[in-house]
Protein backbone atom coordinates (compact mmCIF):
# COMPACT_ATOMS: atom_id res chain seq x y z
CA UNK A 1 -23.24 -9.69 5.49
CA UNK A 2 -25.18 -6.96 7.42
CA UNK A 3 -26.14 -3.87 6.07
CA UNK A 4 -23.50 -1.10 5.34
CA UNK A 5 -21.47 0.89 7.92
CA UNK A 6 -22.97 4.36 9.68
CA UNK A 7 -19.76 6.10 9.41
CA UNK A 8 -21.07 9.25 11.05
CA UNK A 9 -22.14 6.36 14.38
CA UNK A 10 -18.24 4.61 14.42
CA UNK A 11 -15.32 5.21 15.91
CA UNK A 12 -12.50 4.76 13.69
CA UNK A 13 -8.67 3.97 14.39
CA UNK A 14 -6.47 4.31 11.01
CA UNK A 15 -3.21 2.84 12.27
CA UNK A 16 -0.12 5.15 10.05
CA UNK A 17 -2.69 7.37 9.40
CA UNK A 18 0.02 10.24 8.26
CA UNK A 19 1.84 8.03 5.70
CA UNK A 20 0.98 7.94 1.70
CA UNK A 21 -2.24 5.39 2.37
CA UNK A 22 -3.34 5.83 6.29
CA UNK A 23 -3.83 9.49 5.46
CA UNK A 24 -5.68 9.18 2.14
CA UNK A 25 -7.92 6.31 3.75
CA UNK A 26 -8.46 9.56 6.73
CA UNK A 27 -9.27 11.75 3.89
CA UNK A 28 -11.70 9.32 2.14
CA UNK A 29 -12.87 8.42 5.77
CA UNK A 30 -13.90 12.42 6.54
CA UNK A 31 -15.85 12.47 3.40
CA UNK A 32 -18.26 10.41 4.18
CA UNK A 33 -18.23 12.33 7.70
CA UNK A 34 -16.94 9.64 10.40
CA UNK A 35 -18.07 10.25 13.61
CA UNK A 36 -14.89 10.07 15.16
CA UNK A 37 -11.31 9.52 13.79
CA UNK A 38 -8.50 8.74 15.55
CA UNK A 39 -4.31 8.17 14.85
CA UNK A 40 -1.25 8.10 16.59
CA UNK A 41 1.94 9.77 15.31
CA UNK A 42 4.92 6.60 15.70
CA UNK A 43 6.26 8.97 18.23
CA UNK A 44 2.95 8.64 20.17
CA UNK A 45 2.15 4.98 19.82
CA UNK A 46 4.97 2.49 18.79
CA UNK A 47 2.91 -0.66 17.13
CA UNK A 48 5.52 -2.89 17.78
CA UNK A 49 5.45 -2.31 21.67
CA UNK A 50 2.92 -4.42 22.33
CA UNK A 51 2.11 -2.94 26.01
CA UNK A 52 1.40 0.18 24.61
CA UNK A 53 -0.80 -0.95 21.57
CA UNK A 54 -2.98 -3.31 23.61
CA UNK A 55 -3.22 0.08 26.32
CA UNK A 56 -4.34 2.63 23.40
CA UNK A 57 -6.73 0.27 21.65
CA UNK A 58 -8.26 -0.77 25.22
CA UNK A 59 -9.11 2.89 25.76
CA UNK A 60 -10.03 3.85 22.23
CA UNK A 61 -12.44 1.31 22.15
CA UNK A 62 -12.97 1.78 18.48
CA UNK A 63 -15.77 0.07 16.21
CA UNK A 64 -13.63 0.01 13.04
CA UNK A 65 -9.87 -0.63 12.48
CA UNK A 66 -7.69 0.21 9.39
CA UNK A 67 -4.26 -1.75 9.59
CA UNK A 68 -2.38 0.89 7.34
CA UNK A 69 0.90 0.97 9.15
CA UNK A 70 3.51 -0.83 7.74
CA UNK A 71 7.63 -0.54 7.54
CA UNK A 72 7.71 -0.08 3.56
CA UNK A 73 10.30 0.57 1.15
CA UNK A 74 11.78 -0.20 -2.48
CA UNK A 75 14.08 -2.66 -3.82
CA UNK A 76 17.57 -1.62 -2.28
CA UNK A 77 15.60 -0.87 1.11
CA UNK A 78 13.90 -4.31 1.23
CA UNK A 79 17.33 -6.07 0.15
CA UNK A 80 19.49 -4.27 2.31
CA UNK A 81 17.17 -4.75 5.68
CA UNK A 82 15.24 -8.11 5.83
CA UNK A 83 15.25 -8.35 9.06
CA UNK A 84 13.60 -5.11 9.95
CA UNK A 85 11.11 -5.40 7.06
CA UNK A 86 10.17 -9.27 8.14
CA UNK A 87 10.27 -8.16 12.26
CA UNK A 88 8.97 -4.54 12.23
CA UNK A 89 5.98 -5.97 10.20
CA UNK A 90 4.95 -9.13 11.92
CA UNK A 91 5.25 -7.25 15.39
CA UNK A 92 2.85 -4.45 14.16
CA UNK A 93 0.12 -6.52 13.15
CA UNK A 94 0.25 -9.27 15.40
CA UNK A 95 0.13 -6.50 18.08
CA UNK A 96 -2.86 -4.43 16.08
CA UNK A 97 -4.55 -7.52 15.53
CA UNK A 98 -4.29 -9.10 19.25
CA UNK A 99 -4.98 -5.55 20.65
CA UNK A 100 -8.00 -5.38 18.63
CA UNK A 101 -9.79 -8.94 19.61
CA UNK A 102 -8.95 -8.30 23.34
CA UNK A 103 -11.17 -4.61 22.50
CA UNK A 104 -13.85 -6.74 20.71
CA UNK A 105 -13.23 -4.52 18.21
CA UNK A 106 -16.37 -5.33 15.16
CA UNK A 107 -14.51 -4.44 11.70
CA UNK A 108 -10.79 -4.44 10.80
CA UNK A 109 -8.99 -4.28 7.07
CA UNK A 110 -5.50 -5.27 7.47
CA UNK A 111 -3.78 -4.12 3.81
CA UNK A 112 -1.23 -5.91 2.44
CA UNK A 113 1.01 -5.90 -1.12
CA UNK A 114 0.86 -7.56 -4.43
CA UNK A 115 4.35 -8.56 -3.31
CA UNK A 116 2.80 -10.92 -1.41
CA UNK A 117 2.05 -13.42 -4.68
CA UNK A 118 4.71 -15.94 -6.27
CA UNK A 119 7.53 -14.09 -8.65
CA UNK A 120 5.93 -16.46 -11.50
CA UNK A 121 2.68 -16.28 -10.94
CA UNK A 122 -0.12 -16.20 -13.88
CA UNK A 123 -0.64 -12.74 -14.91
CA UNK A 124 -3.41 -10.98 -14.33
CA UNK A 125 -2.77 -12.27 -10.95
CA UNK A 126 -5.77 -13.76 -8.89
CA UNK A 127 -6.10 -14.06 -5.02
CA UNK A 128 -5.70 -17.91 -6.07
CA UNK A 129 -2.63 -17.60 -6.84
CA UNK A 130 -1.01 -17.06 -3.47
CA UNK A 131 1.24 -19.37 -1.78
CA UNK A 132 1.04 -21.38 -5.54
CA UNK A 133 5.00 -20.70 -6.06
CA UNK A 134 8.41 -18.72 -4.81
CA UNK A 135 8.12 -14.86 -4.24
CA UNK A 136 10.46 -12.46 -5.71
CA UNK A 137 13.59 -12.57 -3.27
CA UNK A 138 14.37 -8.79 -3.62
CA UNK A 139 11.31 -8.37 -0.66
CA UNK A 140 10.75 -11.36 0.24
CA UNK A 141 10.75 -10.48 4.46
CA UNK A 142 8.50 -8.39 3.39
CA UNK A 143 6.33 -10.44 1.14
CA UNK A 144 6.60 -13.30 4.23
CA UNK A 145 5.12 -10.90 6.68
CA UNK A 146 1.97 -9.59 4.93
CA UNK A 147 1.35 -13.25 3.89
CA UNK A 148 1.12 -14.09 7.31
CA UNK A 149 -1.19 -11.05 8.17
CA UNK A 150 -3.44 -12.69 5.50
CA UNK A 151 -3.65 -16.20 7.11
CA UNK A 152 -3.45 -14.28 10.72
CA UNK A 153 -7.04 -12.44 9.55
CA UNK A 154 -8.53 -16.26 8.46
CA UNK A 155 -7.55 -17.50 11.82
CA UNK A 156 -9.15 -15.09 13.97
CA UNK A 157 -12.05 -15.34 11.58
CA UNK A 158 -12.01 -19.33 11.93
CA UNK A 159 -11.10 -19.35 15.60
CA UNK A 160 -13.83 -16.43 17.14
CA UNK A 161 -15.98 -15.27 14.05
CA UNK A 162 -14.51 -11.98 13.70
CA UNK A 163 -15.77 -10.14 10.64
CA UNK A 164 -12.07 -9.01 9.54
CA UNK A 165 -10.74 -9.37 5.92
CA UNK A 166 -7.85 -8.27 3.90
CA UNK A 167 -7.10 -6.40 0.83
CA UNK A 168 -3.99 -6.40 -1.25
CA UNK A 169 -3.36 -3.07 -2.92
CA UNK A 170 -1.15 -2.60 -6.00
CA UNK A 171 1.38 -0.47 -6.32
CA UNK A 172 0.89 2.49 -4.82
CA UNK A 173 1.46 6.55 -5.25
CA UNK A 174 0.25 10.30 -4.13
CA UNK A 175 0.14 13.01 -1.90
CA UNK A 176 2.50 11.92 1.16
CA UNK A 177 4.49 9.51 -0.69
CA UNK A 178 8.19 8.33 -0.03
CA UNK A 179 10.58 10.46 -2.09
CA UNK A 180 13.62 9.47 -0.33
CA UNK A 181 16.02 8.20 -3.20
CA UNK A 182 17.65 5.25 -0.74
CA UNK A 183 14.04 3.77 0.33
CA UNK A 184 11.41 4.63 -2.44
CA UNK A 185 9.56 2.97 -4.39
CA UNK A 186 9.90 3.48 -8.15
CA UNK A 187 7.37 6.14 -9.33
CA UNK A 188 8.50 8.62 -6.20
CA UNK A 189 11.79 8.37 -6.79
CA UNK A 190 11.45 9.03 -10.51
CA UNK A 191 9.66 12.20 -9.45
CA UNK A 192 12.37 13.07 -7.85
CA UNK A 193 15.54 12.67 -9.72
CA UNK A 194 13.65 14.16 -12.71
CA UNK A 195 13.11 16.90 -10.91
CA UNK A 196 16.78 17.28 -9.92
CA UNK A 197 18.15 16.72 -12.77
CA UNK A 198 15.52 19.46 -14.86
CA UNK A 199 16.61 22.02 -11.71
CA UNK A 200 20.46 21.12 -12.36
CA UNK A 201 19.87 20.98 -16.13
CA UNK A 202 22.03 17.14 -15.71
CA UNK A 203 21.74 16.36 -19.83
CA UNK A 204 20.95 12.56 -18.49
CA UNK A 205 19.79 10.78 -15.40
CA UNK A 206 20.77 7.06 -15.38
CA UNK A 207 17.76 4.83 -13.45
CA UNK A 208 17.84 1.05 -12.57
CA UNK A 209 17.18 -1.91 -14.86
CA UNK A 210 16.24 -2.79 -18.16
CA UNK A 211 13.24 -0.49 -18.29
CA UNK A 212 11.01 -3.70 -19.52
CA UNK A 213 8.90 -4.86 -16.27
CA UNK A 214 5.25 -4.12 -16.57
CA UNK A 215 3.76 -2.28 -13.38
CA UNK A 216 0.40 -0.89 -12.87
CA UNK A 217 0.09 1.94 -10.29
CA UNK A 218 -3.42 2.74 -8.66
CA UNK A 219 -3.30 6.35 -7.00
CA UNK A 220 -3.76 6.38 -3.17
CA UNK A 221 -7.17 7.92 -3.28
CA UNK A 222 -8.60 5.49 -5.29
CA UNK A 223 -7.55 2.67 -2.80
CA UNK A 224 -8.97 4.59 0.32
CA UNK A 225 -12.43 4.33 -2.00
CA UNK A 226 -12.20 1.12 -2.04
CA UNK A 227 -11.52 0.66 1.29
CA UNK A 228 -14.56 2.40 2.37
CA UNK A 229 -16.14 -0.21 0.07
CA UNK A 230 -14.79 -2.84 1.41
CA UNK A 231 -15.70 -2.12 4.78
CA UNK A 232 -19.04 -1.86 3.62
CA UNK A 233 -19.60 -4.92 1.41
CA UNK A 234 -16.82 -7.38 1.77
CA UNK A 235 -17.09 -9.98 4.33
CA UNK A 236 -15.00 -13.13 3.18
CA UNK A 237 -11.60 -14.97 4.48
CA UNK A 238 -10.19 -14.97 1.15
CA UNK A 239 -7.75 -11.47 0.54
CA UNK A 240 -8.88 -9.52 -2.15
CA UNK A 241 -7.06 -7.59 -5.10
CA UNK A 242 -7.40 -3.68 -5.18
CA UNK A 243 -5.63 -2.62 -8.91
CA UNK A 244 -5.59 -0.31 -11.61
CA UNK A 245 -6.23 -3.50 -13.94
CA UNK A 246 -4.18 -2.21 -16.63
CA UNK A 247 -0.23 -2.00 -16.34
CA UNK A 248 2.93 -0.64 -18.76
CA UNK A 249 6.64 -0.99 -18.93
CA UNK A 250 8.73 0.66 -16.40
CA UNK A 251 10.64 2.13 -19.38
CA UNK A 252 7.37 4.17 -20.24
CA UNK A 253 6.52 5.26 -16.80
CA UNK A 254 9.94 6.63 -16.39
CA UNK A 255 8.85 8.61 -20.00
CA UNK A 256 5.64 9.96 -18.39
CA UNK A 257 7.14 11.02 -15.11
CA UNK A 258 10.09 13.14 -17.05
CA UNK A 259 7.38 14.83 -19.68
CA UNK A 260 5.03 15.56 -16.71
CA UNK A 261 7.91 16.96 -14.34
CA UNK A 262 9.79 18.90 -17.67
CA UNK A 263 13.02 16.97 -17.48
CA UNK A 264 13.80 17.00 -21.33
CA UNK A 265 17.35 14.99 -21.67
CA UNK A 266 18.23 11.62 -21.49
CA UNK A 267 17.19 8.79 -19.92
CA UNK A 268 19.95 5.83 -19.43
CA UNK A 269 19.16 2.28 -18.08
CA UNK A 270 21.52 0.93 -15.57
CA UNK A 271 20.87 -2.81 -17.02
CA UNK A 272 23.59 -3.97 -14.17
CA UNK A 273 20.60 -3.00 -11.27
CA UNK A 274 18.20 -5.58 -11.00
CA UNK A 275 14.96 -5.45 -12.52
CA UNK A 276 12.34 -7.31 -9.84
CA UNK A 277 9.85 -9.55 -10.94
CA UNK A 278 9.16 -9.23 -14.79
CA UNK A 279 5.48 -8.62 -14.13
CA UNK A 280 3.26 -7.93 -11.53
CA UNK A 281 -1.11 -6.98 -12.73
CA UNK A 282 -3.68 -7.68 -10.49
CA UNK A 283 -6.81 -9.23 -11.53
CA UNK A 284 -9.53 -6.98 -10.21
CA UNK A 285 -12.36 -9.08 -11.54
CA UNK A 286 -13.59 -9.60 -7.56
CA UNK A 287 -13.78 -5.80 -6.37
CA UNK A 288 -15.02 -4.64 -9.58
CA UNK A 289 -17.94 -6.63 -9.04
CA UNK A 290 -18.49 -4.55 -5.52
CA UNK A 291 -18.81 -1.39 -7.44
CA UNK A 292 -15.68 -0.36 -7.17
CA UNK A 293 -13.76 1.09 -10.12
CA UNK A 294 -10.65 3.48 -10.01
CA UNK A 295 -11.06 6.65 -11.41
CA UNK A 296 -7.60 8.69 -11.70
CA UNK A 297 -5.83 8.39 -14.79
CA UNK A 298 -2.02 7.79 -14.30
CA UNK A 299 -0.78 10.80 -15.71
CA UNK A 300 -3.26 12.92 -13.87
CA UNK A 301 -2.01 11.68 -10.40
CA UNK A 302 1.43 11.80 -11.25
CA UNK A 303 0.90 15.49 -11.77
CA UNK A 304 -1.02 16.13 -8.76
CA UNK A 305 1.96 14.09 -7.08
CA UNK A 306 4.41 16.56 -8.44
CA UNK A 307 2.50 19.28 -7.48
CA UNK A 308 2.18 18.26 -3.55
CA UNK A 309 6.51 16.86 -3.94
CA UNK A 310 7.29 20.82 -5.11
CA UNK A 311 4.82 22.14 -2.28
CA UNK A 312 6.30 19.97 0.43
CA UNK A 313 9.76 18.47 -0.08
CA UNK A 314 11.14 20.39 -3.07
């Protein structure tokens, strides 16, 4: 592996760098002062035309490439549009990908999802373990499309030596997040029908499942650390896990969300909804050993999460 990067030398493309993790990788990214960053609104550069992507990477000519941009959503989003979720996805980072060999371009981190490992698998879960059994169906296309952005990073590794790898985040949360109630994910969209309910003093708010899977959730800043990390000091085929390392029942996140937004009635469990899988911890063994710890304590980023939610969609 050669020596670290010289941010303040590189020119750097974060692909969805204004969503929940392209713009916390930019902030982490303008810390350690990078020469030059660049992004593209979706309304400036559609990933999935693949004309246009291979045109703005050819004339960016960037040294370093974040793959960041993803179609993402929660359980009723994934199950209600497979198609888009498997299509939009594969088309983005085939076209990132191919748009970045033809631009020789030296470093690229595609990120991925822990959705991407079997519904069963052993928990903590270890890189090992993917492709060792059946996903969870409720985002599968999903699950199908990162897995082949994983295998799509070891080819172009195998075929022309490129030094590109992969990471699989946990899930994820912060500043920027999705707080739409029809395509969230789970801790957004308790933040937000907490805080409705506290504001229309609603004496319960029903939420899906049994309350019993275990989740961990890693705050958004801490992954764009690790990114930086990783771009410095990871240079392998294999994916590798970026997690919190500890997880809890979805029963006592909901708890922590309503104390930290002040929503002080009832919480009722919708056991009809579907759950997802049971379980889903990352082993984080491999990173740690990098140097790389998280350092935001769950609570504390869910209230800095409220915080930027009453600021800018409240």
């Amino acid at each position: 592996m050669a020596s670290a990067l010289t941010w303040p030398d590189l020119t750097v493309y974060v692909a969805g760098h204004n969503g929940l993790v392209g713009s916390a990788v930019w902030r982490a990214l303008a810390g350690v002062g990078a020469g030059r960053l660049v992004g593209y609104r979706s309304a400036e550069l559609d990933l999935r035309d693949r004309e246009a992507t291979f045109a703005a990477i050819a004339e960016l000519k960037p040294d370093v490439v974040i793959d960041a941009a993803a179609k993402v959503g929660g359980i009723m989003a994934n199950s209600t549009y497979p198609v888009e979720f498997l299509r939009d996805n594969m088309l983005i980072q085939a076209n990132l990908m191919d748009a970045s060999h033809a631009a020789n371009v030296e470093r690229l981190l595609f990120l991925g999802s822990s959705c991407i490992y079997p519904r069963h698998a052993s928990q903590p879960i270890r890189e090992s373990s993917l492709m060792t059994g059946p996903l969870e169906p409720t985002n599968q296309a999903y699950a199908m499309a990162k897995i082949a952005g994983i295998f799509a990073i070891e080819a172009y590794r195998t075929q022309y030596g490129r030094r590109w790898i992969s990471a699989m985040p946990t899930n994820l949360y912060g500043p920027k997040d999705n707080f739409d109630l029809e395509s969230s994910h789970v801790l957004p969209a308790f933040i937000r029908r907490f805080h409705e309910a506290k504001v229309a003093s609603a004496p319960t708010v029903t939420v899906w499942g049994t309350g019993t899977p275990r989740r961990e959730f890693l705050h958004v800043d801490d992954l764009a650390q690790a990114c930086l990390v990783l771009l410095d000091s990871y240079d392998s085929p294999e994916t590798i896990n970026v997690g919190l390392g500890e997880d809890m029942p979805i029963r006592e996140l909901a708890e922590t969300v309503a104390d930290v937004v002040g929503f002080e009635g009832t919480i009722v469990w919708d056991t009809s909804k579907p759950d997802g899988m049971p379980r889903k911890l990352l082993d984080t063994t491999r990173i740690n050993a990098l140097g790389w710890h998280p350092t935001i304590s769950l609570r504390d980023g869910v209230a800095t999460t409220y915080q930027w939610f009453l600021a800018n969609t409240a």
